[in-house]
N, C-alpha and C. Protein backbone atom coordinates (compact mmCIF):
# COMPACT_ATOMS: atom_id res chain seq x y z
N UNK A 1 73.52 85.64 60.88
CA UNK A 1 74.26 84.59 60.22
C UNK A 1 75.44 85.19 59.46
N UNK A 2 76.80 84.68 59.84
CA UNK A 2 78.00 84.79 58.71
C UNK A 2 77.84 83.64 57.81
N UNK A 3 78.23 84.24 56.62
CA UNK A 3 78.53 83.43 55.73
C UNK A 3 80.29 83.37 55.27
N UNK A 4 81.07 82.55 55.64
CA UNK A 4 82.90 82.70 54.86
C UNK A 4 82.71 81.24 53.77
N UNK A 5 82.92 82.04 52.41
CA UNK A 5 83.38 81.72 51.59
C UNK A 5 85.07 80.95 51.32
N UNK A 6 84.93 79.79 51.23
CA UNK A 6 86.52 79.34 51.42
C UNK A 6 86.69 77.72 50.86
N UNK A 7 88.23 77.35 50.85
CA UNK A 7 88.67 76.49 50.54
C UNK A 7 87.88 75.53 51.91
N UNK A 8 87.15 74.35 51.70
CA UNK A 8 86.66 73.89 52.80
C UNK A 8 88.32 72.92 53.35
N UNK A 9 88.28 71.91 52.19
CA UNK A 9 89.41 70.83 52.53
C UNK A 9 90.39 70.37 51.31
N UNK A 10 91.67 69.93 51.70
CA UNK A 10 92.50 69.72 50.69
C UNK A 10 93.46 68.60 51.22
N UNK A 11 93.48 67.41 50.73
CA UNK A 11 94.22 66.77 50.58
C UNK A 11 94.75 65.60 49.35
N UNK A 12 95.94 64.86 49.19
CA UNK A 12 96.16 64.01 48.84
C UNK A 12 96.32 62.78 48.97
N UNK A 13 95.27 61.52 48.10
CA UNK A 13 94.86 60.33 49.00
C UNK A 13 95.70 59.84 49.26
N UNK A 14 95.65 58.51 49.93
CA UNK A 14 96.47 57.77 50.39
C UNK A 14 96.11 56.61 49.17
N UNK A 15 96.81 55.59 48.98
CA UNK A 15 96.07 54.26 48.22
C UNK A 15 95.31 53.67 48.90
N UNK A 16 94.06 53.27 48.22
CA UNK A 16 92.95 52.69 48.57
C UNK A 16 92.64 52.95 49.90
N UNK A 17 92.44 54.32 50.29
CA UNK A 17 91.72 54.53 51.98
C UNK A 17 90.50 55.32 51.66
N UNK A 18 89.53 55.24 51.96
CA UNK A 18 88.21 56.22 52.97
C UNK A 18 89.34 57.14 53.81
N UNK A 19 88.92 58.76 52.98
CA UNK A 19 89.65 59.66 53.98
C UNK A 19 88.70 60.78 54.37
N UNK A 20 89.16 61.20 55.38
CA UNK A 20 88.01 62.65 55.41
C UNK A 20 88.62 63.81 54.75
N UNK A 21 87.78 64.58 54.16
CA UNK A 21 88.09 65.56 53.58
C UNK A 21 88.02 66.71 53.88
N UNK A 22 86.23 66.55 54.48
CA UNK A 22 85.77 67.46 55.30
C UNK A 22 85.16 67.63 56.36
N UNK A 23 85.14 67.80 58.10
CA UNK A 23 84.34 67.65 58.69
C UNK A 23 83.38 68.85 59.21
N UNK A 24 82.12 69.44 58.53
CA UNK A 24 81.61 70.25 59.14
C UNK A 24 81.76 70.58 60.55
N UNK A 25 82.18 71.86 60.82
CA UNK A 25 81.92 72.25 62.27
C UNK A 25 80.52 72.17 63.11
N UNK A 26 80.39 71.81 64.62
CA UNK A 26 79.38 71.96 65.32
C UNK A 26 79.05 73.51 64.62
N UNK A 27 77.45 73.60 65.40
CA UNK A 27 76.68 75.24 64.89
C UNK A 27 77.64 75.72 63.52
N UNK A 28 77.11 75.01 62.97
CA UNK A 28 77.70 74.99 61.01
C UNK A 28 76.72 75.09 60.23
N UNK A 29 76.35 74.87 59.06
CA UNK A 29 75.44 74.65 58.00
C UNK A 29 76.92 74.73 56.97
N UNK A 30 76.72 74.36 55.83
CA UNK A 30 77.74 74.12 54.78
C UNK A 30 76.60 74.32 53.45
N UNK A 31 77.29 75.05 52.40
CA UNK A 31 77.14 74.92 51.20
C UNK A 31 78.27 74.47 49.99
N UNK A 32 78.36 73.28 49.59
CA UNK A 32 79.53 72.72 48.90
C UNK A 32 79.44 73.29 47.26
N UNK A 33 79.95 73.99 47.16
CA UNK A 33 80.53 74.65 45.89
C UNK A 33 80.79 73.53 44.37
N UNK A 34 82.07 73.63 44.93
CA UNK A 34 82.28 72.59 43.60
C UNK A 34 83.62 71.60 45.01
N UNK A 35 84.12 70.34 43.70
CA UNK A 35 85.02 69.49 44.43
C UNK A 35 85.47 69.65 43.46
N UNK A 36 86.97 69.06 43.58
CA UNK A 36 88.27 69.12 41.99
C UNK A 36 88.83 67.90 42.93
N UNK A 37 88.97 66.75 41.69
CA UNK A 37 89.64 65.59 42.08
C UNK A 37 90.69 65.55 40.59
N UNK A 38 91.88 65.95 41.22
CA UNK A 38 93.09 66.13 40.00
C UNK A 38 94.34 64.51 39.85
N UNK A 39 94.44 63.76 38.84
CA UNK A 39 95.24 62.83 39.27
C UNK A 39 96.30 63.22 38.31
N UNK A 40 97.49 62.90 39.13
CA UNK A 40 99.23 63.27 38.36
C UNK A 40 99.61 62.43 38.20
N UNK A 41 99.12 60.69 38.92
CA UNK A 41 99.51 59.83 38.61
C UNK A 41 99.04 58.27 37.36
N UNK A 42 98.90 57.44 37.45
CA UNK A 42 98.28 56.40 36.44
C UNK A 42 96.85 56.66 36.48
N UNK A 43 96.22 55.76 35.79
CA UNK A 43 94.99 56.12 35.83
C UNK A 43 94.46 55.47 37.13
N UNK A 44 93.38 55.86 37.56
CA UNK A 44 92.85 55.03 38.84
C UNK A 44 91.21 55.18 39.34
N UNK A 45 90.65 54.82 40.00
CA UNK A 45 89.14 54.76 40.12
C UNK A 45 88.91 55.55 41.68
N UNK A 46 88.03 56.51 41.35
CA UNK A 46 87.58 57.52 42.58
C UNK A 46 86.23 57.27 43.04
N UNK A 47 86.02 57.62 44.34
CA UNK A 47 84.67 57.97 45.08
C UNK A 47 84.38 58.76 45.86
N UNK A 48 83.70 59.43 46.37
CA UNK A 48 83.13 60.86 47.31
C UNK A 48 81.77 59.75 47.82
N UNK A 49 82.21 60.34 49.02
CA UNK A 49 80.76 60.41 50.14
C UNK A 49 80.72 61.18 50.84
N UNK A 50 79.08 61.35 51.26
CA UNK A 50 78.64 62.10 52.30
C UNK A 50 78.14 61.82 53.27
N UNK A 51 78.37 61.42 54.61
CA UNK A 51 78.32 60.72 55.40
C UNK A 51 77.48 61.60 56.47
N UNK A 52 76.27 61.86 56.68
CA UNK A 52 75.32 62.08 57.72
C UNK A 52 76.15 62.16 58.95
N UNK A 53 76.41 63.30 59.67
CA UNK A 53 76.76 62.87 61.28
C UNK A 53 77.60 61.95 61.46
N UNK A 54 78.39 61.99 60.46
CA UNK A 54 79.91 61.09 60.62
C UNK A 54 79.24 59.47 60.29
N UNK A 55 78.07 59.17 59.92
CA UNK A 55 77.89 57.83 60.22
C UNK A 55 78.81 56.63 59.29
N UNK A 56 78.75 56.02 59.48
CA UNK A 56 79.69 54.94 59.28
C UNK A 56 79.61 54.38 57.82
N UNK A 57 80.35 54.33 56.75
CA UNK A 57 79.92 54.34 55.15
C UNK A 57 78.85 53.60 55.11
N UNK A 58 78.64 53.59 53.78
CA UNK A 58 77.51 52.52 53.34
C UNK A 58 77.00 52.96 51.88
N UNK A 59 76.51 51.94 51.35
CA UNK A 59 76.45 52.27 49.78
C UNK A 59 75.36 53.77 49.28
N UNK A 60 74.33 54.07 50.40
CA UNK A 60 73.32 55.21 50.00
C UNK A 60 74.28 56.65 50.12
N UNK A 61 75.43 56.56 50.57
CA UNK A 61 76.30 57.82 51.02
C UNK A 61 77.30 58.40 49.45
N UNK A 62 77.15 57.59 48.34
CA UNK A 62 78.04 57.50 47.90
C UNK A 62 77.90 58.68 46.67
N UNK A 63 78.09 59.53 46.05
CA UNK A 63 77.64 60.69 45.15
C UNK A 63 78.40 60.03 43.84
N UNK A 64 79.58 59.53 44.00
CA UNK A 64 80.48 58.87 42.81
C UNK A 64 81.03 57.73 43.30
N UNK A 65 80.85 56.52 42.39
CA UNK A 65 81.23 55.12 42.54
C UNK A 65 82.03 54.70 41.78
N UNK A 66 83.73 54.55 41.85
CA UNK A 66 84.36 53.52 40.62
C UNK A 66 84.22 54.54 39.12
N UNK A 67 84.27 55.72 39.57
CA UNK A 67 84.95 56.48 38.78
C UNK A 67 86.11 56.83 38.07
N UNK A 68 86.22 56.50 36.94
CA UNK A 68 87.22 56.24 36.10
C UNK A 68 88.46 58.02 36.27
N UNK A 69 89.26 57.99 36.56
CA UNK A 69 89.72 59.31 36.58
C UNK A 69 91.55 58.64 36.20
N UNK A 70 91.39 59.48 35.00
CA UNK A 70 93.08 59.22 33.93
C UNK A 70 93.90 59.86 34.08
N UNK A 71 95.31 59.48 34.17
CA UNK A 71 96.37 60.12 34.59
C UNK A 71 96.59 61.53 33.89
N UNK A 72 96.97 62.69 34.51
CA UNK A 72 97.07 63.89 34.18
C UNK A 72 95.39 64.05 33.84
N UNK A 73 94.34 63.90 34.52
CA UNK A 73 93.27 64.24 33.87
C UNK A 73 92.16 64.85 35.10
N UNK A 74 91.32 65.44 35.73
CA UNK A 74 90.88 66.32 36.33
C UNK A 74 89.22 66.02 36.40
N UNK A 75 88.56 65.82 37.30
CA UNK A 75 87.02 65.63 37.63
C UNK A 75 86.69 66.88 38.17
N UNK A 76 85.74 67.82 37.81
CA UNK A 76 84.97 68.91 38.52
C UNK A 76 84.04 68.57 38.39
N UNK A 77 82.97 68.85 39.58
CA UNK A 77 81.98 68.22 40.08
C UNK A 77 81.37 70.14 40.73
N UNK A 78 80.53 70.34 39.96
CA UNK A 78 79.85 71.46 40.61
C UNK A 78 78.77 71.20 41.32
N UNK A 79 78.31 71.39 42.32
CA UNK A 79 77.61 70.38 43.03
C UNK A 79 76.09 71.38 43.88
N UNK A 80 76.64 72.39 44.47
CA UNK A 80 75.41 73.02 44.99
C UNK A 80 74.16 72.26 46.20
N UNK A 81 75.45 71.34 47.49
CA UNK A 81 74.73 70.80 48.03
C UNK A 81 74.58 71.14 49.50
N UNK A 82 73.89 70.64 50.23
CA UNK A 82 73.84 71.42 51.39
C UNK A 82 74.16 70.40 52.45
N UNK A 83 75.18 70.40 53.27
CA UNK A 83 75.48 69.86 54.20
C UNK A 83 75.15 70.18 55.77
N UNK A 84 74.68 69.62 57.26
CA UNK A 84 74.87 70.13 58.10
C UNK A 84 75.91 69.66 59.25
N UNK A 85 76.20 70.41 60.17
CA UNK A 85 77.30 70.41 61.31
C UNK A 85 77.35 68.13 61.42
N UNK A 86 78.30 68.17 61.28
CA UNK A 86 79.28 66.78 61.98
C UNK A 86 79.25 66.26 60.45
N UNK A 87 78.64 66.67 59.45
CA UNK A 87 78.77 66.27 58.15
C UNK A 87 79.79 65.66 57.37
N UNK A 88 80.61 64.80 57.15
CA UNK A 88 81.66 64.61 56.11
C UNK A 88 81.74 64.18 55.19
N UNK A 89 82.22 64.74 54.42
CA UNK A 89 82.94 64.43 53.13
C UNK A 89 83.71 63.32 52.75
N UNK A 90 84.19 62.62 52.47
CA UNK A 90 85.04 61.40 52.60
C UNK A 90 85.24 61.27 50.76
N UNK A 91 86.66 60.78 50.47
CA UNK A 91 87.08 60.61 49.32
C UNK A 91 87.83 59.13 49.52
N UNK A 92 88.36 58.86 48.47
CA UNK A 92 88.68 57.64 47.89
C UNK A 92 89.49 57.34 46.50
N UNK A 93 90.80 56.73 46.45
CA UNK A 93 91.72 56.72 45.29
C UNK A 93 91.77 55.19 45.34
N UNK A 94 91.38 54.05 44.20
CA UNK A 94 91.85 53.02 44.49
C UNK A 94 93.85 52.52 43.79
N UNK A 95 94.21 52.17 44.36
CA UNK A 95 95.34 52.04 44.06
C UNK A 95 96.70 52.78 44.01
N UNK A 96 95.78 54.32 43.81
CA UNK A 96 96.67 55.21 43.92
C UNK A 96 97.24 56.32 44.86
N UNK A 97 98.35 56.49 45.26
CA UNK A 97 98.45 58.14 45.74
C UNK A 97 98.58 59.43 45.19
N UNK A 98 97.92 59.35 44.85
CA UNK A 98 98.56 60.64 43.21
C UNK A 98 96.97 61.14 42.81
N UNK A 99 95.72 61.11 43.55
CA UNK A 99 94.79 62.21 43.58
C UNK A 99 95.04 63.05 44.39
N UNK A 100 94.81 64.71 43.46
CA UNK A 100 94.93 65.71 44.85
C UNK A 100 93.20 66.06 44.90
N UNK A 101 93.08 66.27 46.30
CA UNK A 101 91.31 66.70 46.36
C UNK A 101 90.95 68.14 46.64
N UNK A 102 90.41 68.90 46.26
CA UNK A 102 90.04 70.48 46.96
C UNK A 102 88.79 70.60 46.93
N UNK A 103 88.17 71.43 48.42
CA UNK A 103 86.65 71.41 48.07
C UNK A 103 86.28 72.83 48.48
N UNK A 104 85.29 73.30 47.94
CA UNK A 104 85.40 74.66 47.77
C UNK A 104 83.75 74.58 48.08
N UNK A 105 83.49 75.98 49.52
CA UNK A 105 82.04 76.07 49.36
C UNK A 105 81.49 77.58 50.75
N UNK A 106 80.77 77.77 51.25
CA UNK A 106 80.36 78.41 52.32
C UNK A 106 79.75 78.06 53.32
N UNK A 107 81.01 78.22 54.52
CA UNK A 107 80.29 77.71 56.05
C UNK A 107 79.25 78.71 56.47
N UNK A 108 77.84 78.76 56.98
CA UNK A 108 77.24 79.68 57.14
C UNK A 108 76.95 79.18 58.57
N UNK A 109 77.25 80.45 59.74
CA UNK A 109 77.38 80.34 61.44
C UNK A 109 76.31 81.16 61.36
């Protein structure tokens, strides 16, 4: 087994979309580190899911709901969870474009 230590995914939302953040690779295992949800813009309400095998949202997927996150203000989420292959991540900005997301953890092949 390798283990690489790394930036998994990084982006900036769109307003009000379900985005992927991260999609585990086939023959993957994942360990999610921490997430950093940074906003530069107004204040606005966040969510993270983890979506089983890509499956299709739904309220049991959801780790953060309607999370209050204030302009110039920063969510770390240390998390220590274990994901496997087709796994995703999915984030969420309502209203805004102005969350940046980074997720930080170890793919182990």
């Amino acid at each position: 087994m390798a283990n690489a230590y790394k930036v998994l995914g990084q982006l900036v939302s769109g307003a009000a979309t379900l985005e992927t953040l991260y999609t585990v690779p086939a023959a993957t295992s994942v360990v999610i580190s921490s997430l950093v949800a940074m906003n530069k813009g107004v204040s606005t309400l966040i969510r993270v899911a983890v979506r089983p095998a890509g499956a299709g949202i739904n309220d049991k997927h959801y780790l953060i709901y309607d999370t209050t996150l204030n302009a110039n203000e920063s969510l770390i989420l240390t998390l220590g969870i274990t994901i496997a292959a087709t796994d995703v991540i999915s984030v969420y900005a309502l209203g805004a474009a102005s969350v940046s997301w980074n997720l930080f953890g170890t793919e182990i092949t």
